[in-house]
Protein backbone atom coordinates (compact mmCIF):
# COMPACT_ATOMS: atom_id res chain seq x y z
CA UNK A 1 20.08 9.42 42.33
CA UNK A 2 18.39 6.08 41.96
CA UNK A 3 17.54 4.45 38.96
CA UNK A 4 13.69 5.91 38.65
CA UNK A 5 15.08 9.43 38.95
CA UNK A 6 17.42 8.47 36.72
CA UNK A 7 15.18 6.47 34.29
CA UNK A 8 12.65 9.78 34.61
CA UNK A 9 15.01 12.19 33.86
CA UNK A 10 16.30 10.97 30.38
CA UNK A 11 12.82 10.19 29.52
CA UNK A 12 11.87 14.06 30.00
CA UNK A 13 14.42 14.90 29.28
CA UNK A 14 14.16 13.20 25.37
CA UNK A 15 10.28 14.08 25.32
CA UNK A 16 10.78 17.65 26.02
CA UNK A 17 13.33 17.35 22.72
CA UNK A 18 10.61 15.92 21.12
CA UNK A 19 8.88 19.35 20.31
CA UNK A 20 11.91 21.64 20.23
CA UNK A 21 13.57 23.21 16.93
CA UNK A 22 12.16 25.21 13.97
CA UNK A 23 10.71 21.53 12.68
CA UNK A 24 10.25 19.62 15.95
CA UNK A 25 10.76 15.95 15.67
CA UNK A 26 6.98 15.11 17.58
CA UNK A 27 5.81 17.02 14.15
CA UNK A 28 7.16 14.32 11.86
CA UNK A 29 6.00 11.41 14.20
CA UNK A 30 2.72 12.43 14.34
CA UNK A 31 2.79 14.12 10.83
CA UNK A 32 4.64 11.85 8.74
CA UNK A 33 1.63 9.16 8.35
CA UNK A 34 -1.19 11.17 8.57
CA UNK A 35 0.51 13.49 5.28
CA UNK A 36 1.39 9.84 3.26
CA UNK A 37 -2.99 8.99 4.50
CA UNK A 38 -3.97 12.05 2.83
CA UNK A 39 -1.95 12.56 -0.38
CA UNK A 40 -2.53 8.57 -0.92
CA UNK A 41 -5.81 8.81 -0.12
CA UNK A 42 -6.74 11.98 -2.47
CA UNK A 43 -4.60 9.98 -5.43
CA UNK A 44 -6.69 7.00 -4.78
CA UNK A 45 -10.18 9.23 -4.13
CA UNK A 46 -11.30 7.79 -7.69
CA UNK A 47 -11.23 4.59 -6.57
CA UNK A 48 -11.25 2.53 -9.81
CA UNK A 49 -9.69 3.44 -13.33
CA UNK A 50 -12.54 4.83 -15.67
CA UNK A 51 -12.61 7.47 -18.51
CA UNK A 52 -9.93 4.83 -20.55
CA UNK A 53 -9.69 7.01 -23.42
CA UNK A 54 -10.95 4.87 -26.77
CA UNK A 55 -10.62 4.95 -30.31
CA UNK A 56 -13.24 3.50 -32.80
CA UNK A 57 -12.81 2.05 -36.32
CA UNK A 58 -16.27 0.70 -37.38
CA UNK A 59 -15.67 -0.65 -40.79
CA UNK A 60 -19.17 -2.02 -40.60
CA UNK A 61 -21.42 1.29 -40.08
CA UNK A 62 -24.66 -1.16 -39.09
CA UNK A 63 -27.03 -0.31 -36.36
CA UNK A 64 -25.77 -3.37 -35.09
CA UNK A 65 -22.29 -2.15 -34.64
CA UNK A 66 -23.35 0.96 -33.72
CA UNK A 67 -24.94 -0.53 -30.87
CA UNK A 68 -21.73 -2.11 -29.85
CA UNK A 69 -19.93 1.29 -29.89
CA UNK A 70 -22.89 2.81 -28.13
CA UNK A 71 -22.30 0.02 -25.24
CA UNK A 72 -18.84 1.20 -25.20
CA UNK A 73 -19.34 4.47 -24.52
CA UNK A 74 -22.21 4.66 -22.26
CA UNK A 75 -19.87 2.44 -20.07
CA UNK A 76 -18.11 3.95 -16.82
CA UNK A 77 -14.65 2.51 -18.15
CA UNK A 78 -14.35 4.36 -21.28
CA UNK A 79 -14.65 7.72 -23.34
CA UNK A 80 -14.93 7.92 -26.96
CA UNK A 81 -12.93 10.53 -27.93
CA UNK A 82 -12.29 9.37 -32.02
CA UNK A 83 -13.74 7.76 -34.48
CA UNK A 84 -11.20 6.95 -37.56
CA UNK A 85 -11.52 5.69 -41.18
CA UNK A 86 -8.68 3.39 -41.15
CA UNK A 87 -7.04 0.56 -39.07
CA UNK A 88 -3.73 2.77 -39.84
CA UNK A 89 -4.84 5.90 -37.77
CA UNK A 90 -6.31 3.66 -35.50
CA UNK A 91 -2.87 2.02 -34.67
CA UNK A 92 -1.73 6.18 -34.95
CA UNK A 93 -3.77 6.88 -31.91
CA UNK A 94 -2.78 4.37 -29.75
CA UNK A 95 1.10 4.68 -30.45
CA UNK A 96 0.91 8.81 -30.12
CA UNK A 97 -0.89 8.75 -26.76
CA UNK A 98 -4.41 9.69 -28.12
CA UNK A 99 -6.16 7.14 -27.33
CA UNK A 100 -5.52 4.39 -24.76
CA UNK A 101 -7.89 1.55 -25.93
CA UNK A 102 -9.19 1.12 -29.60
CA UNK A 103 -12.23 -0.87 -30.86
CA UNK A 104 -12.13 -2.70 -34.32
CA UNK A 105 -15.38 -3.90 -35.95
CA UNK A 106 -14.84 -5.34 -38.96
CA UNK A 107 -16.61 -5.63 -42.31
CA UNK A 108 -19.76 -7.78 -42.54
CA UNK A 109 -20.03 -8.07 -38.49
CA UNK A 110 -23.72 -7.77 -38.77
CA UNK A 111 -24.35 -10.14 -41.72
CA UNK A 112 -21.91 -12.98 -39.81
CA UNK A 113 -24.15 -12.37 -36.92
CA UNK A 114 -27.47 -12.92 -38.76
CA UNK A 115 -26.08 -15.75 -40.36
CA UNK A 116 -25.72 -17.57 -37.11
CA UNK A 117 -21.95 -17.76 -37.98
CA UNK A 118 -20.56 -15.78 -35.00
CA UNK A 119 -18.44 -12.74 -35.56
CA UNK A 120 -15.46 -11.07 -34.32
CA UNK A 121 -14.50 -7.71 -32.81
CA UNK A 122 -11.29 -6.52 -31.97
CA UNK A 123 -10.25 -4.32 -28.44
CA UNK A 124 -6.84 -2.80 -28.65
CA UNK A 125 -5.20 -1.35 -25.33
CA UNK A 126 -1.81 -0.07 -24.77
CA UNK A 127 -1.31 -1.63 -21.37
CA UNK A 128 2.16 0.18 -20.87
CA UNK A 129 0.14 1.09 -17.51
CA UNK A 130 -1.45 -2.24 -16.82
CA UNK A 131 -4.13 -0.50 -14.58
CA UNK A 132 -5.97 0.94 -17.51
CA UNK A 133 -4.99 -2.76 -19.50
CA UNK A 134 -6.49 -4.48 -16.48
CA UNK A 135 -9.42 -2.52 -16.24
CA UNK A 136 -10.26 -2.11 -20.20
CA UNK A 137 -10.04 -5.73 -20.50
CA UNK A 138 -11.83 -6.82 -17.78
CA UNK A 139 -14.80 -4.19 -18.93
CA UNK A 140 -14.82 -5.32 -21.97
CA UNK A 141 -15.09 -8.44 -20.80
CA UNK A 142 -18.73 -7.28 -19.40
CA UNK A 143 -19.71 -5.58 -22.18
CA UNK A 144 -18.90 -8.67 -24.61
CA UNK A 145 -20.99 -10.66 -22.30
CA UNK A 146 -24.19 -8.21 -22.01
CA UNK A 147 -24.22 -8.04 -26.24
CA UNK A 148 -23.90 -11.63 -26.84
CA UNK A 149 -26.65 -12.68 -24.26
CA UNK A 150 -28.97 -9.67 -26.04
CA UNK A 151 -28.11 -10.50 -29.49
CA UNK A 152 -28.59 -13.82 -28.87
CA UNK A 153 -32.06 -13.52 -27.39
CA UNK A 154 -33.15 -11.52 -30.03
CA UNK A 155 -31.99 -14.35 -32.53
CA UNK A 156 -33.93 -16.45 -30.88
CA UNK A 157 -36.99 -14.62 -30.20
CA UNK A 158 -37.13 -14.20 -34.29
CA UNK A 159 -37.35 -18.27 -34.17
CA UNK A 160 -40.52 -18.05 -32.41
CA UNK A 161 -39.18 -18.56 -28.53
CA UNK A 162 -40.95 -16.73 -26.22
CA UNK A 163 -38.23 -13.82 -24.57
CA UNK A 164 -37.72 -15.99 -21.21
CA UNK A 165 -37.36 -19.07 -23.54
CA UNK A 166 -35.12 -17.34 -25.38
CA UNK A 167 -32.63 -15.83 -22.79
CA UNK A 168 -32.45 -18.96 -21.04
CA UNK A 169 -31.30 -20.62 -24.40
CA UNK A 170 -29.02 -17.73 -25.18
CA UNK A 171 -27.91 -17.59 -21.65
CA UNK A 172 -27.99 -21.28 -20.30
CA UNK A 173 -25.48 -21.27 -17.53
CA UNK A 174 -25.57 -18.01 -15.23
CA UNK A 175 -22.51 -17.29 -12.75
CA UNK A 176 -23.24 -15.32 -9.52
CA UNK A 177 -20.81 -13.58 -8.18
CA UNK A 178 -20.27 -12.01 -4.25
CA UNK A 179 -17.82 -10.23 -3.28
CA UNK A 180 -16.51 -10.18 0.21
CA UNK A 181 -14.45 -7.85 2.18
CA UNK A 182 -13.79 -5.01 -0.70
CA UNK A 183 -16.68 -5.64 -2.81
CA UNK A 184 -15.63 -2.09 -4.51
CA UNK A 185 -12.87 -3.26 -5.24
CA UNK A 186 -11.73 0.22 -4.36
CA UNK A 187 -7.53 1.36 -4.53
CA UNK A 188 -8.78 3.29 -1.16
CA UNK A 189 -9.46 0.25 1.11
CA UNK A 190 -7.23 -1.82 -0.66
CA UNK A 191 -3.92 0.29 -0.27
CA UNK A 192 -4.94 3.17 2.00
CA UNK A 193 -3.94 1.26 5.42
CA UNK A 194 -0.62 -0.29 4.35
CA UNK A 195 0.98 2.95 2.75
CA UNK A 196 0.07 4.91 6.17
CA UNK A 197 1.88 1.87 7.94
CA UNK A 198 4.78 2.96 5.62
CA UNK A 199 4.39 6.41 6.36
CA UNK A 200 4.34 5.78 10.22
CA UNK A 201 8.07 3.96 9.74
CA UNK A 202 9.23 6.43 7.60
CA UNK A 203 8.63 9.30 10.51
CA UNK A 204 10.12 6.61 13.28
CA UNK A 205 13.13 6.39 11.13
CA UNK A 206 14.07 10.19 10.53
CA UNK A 207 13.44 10.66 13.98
CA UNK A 208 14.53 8.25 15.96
CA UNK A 209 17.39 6.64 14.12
CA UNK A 210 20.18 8.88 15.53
CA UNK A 211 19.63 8.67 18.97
CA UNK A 212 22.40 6.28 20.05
CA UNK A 213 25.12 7.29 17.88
CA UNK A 214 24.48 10.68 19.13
CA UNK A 215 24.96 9.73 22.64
CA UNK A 216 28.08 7.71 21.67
CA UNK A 217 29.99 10.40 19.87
CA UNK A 218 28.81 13.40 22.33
CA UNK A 219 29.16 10.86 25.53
CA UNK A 220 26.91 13.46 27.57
CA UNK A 221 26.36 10.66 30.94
CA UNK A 222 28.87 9.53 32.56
CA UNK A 223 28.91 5.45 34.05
CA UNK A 224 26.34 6.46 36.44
CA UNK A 225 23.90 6.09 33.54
CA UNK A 226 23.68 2.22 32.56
CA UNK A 227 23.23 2.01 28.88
CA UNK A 228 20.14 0.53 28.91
CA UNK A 229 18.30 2.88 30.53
CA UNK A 230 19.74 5.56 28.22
CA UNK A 231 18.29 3.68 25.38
CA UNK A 232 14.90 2.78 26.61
CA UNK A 233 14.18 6.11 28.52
CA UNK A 234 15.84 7.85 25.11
CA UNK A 235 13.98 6.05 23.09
CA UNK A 236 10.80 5.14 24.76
CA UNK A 237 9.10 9.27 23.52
CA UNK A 238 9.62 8.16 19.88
CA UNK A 239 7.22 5.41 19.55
CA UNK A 240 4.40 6.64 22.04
CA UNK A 241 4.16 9.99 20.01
CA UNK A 242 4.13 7.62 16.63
CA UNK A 243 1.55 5.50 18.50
CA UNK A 244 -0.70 9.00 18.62
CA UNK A 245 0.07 9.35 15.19
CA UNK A 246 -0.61 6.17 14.17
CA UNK A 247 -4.19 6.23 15.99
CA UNK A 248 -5.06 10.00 14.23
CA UNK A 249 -3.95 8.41 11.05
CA UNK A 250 -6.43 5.57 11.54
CA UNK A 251 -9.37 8.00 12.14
CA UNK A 252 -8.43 9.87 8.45
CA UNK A 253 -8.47 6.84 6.95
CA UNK A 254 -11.93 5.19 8.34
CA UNK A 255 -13.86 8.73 8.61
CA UNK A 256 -12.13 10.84 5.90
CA UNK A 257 -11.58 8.12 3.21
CA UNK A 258 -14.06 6.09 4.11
CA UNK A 259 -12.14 2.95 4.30
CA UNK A 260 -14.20 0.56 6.48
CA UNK A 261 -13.49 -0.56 10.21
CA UNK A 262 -15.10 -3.44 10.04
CA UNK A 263 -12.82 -5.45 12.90
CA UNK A 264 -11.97 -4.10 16.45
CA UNK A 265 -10.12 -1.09 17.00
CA UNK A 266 -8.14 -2.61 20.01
CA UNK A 267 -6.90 -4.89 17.57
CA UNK A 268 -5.60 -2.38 15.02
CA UNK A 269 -4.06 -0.32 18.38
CA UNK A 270 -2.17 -4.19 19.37
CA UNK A 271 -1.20 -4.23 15.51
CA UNK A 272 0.38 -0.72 15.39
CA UNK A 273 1.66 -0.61 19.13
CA UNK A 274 3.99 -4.28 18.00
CA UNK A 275 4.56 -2.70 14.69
CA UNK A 276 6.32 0.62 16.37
CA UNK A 277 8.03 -1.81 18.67
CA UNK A 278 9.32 -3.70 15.82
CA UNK A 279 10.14 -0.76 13.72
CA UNK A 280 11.89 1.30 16.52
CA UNK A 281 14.08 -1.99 18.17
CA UNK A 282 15.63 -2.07 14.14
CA UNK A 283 16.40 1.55 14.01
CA UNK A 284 17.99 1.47 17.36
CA UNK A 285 20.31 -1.27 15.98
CA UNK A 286 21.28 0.55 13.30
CA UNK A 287 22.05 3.95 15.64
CA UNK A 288 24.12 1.44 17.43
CA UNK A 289 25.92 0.53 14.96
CA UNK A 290 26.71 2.97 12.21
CA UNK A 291 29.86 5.67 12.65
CA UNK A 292 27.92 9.39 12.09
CA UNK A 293 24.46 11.12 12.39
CA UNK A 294 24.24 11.28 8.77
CA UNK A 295 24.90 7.73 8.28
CA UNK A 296 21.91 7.17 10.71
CA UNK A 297 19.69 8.31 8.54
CA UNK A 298 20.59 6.73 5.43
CA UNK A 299 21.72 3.35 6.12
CA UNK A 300 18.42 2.46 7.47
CA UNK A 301 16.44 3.18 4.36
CA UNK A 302 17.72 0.37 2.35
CA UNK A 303 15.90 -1.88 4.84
CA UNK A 304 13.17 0.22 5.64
CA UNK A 305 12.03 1.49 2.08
CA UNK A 306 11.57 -1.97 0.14
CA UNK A 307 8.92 -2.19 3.02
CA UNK A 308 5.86 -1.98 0.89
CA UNK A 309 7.17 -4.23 -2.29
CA UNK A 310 7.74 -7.00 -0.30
CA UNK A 311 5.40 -7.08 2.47
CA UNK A 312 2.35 -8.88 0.28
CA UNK A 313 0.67 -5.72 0.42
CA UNK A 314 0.14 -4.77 -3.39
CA UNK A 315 1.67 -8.64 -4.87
CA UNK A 316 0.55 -11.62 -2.56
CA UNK A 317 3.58 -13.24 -0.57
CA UNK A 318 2.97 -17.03 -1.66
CA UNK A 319 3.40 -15.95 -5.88
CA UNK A 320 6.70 -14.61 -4.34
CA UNK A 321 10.00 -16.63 -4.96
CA UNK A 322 11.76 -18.00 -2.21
CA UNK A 323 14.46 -15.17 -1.49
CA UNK A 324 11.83 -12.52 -1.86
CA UNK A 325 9.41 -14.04 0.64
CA UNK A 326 12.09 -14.85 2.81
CA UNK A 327 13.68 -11.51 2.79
CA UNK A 328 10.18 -10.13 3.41
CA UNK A 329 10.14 -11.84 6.66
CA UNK A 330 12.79 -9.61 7.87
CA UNK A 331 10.36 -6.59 7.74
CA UNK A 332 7.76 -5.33 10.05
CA UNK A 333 5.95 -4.44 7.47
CA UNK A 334 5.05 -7.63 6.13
CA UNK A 335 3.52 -8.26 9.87
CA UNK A 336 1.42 -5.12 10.12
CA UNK A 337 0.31 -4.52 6.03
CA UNK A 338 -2.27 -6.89 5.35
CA UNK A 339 -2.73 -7.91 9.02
CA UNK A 340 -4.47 -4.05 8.85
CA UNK A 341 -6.09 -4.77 6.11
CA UNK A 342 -7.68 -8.03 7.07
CA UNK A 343 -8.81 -5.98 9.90
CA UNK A 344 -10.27 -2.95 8.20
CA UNK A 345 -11.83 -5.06 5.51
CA UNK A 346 -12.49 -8.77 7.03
CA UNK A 347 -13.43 -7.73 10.31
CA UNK A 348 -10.75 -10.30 11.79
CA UNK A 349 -7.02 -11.24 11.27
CA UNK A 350 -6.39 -14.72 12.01
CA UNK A 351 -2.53 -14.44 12.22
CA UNK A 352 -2.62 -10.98 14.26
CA UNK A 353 -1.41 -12.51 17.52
CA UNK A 354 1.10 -14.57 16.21
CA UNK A 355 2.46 -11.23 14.00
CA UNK A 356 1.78 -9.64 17.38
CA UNK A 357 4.35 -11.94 18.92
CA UNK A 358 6.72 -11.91 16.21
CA UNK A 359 7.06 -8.02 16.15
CA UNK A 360 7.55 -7.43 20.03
CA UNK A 361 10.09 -10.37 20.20
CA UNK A 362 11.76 -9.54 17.38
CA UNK A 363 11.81 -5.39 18.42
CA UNK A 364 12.75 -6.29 21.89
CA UNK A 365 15.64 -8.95 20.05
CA UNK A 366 17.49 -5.63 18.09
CA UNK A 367 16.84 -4.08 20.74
CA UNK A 368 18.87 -5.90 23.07
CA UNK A 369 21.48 -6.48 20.72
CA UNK A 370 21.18 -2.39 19.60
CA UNK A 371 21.92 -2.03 23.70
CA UNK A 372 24.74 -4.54 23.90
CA UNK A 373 26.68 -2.81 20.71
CA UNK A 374 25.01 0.86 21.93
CA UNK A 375 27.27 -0.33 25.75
CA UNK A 376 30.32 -1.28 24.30
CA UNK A 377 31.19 1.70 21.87
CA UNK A 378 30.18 4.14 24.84
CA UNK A 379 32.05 2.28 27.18
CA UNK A 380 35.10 2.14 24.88
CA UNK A 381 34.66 6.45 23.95
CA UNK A 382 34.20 6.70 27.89
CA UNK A 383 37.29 4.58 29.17
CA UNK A 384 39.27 7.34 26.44
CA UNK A 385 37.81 10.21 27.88
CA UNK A 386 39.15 9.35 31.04
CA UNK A 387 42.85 7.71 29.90
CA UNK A 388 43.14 11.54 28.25
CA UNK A 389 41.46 13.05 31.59
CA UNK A 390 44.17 10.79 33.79
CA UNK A 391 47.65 11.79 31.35
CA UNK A 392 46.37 15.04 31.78
């Protein structure tokens, strides 16, 4: 049988495996992303933090700050949900989970206003989750903003300046602000993409990660079988059904989720197509080299899990120190994560050819080496089978 027939053979013969057992293994290739796009994207449906619960101590009582709390509450960020007498049950309903935010206005806030003196208010947050810290400051922010510029036009206005006189002197300096590529600034596009990645290597590696040290300890082909064709044709099934996964995934995200596809989709196929080579060239070297099935499976986690952490994907990769961005190198996801997301959001990746590069030399590297180790330890169990078959 030549080589083709041979070649053809284990490649049926490991597709047809593919979609055999009570869970077949195409199942978690193809379902394994798609499951992480949906329950991520459903957690993330909201999009941005609002309802931040908030607690009110207005020591003042003056329509004044009443018209701060009012600004407060008609916001999107927060909910009223007490109003307390004292700065003690205040602190009470922060520390006993009541209330995530608080807001202090003290005593004589209105008169220090009038006076032209300025005045203070106070915004508590228990940022134990620093999303809702994040987003209560940064609202508050807003909201500070929006009272001081109407207060202070009002002030004015009472000084005889006509209202547009009077907002440009109580607002002198205006910033504009646009907002490219998420102007949301959604969780959805922003994370949606890279956890699917993550999802996608997660159903490579409990699929595909026992494949040569099943071969080595069961020794089913004889020498007539080179080793590399064993693990390419074995192989080879694993990725291409992850590729179809990886593509179905991509529509869920961009017409369920409605994360944009603003760049090419021939250039998200190049990213995930290197990524799976990348991804499945590692997980052959580890099925090369580990001693049992079970080991297979686990051994490979350690490097594939930290995946999203280090990969730049939720913390950017130059406020990383040196050993984490350098050990972040070592992982396909740090090629594929925000190279998506440049695509989905940007419209264009600058570095996606070169990450291109990187993850089909460096899959094609492990997997050379996965094929040299993968040779030698079936070689070895082979040249036993037949020292036992010859003293027999």
């Amino acid at each position: 049988m030549g080589l083709g027939k041979k070649f053809l053979e284990v490649f049926w013969d490991s597709f047809r495996s593919l979609f055999h057992g009570r869970v077949p293994l195409a199942a978690l290739l193809i379902g394994t992303p798609l499951m992480f796009t949906v329950l991520f994207g459903v957690i993330y449906d909201a999009d941005v933090v609002n309802d931040i619960t908030l607690t009110v101590y207005d020591e003042d009582q003056t329509s004044l700050s009443r018209t701060v709390v009012q600004a407060y509450a008609d916001a999107d960020r927060f909910r009223v949900v007490s109003y307390v007498a004292s700065e003690e049950e205040m602190k009470a309903e922060i520390l006993e989970g009541r209330a995530r935010a608080a807001l202090e206005i003290p005593k004589d806030f209105s008169k220090e206003v009038r006076l032209g003196r300025g005045a203070d208010y106070m915004l508590m947050v228990n940022s134990a989750n620093n999303m809702f810290g994040n987003a209560a400051i940064a609202a508050s922010q807003e909201i500070s903003r929006s009272l001081s510029v109407a207060i202070g036009q009002k002030l004015l206005e009472g000084v005889n300046l006509k209202p547009s006189e009077a907002m440009n002197a109580a607002y002198p300096v205006r910033l504009g602000v646009r907002i490219t590529g998420d102007p949301a600034n959604g969780y959805t596009s922003f994370m949606l993409a890279g956890l699917m990645m993550n999802g996608l290597q997660i159903g490579v590696m409990v699929t595909l990660s026992p494949l040569l040290v099943t071969e080595i300890l069961g020794l089913r082909r004889g020498r007539e079988y080179p080793s590399w064709l064993l693990s390419l044709a074995g192989a080879l099934p694993y990725p291409m059904l992850a590729f179809v996964g990886f593509m179905a995934s991509m529509l869920v995200l961009v017409h369920v989720f409605a994360v944009p596809m603003r760049g090419s989709w021939l250039d998200a196929a190049l990213l995930g197509g290197s990524f799976l080579t990348f991804v499945s060239g590692v997980l052959l070297l580890f099925s090369g080299c580990v001693p049992s099935r079970e080991l297979s499976l686990q051994a490979p986690m350690v490097y594939i899990m930290p995946g999203v952490l280090y990969s730049g994907l939720s913390w950017p990769p130059f406020d990383m120190s040196t050993v984490a961005a350098a050990f972040g190198k070592l992982l396909p996801m740090t090629y594929a994560g925000i190279a998506l997301r440049d695509i989905t959001l940007s419209g264009y990746c600058p570095e996606l050819f070169t990450n291109a590069a990187v993850m089909v030399g460096a899959g094609i590297f492990c997997y050379v080496l996965a094929t040299a180790i993968f040779d030698f330890r079936r070689k070895r169990g082979l040249r036993k089978i037949e020292a036992g078959e010859v003293a027999a």
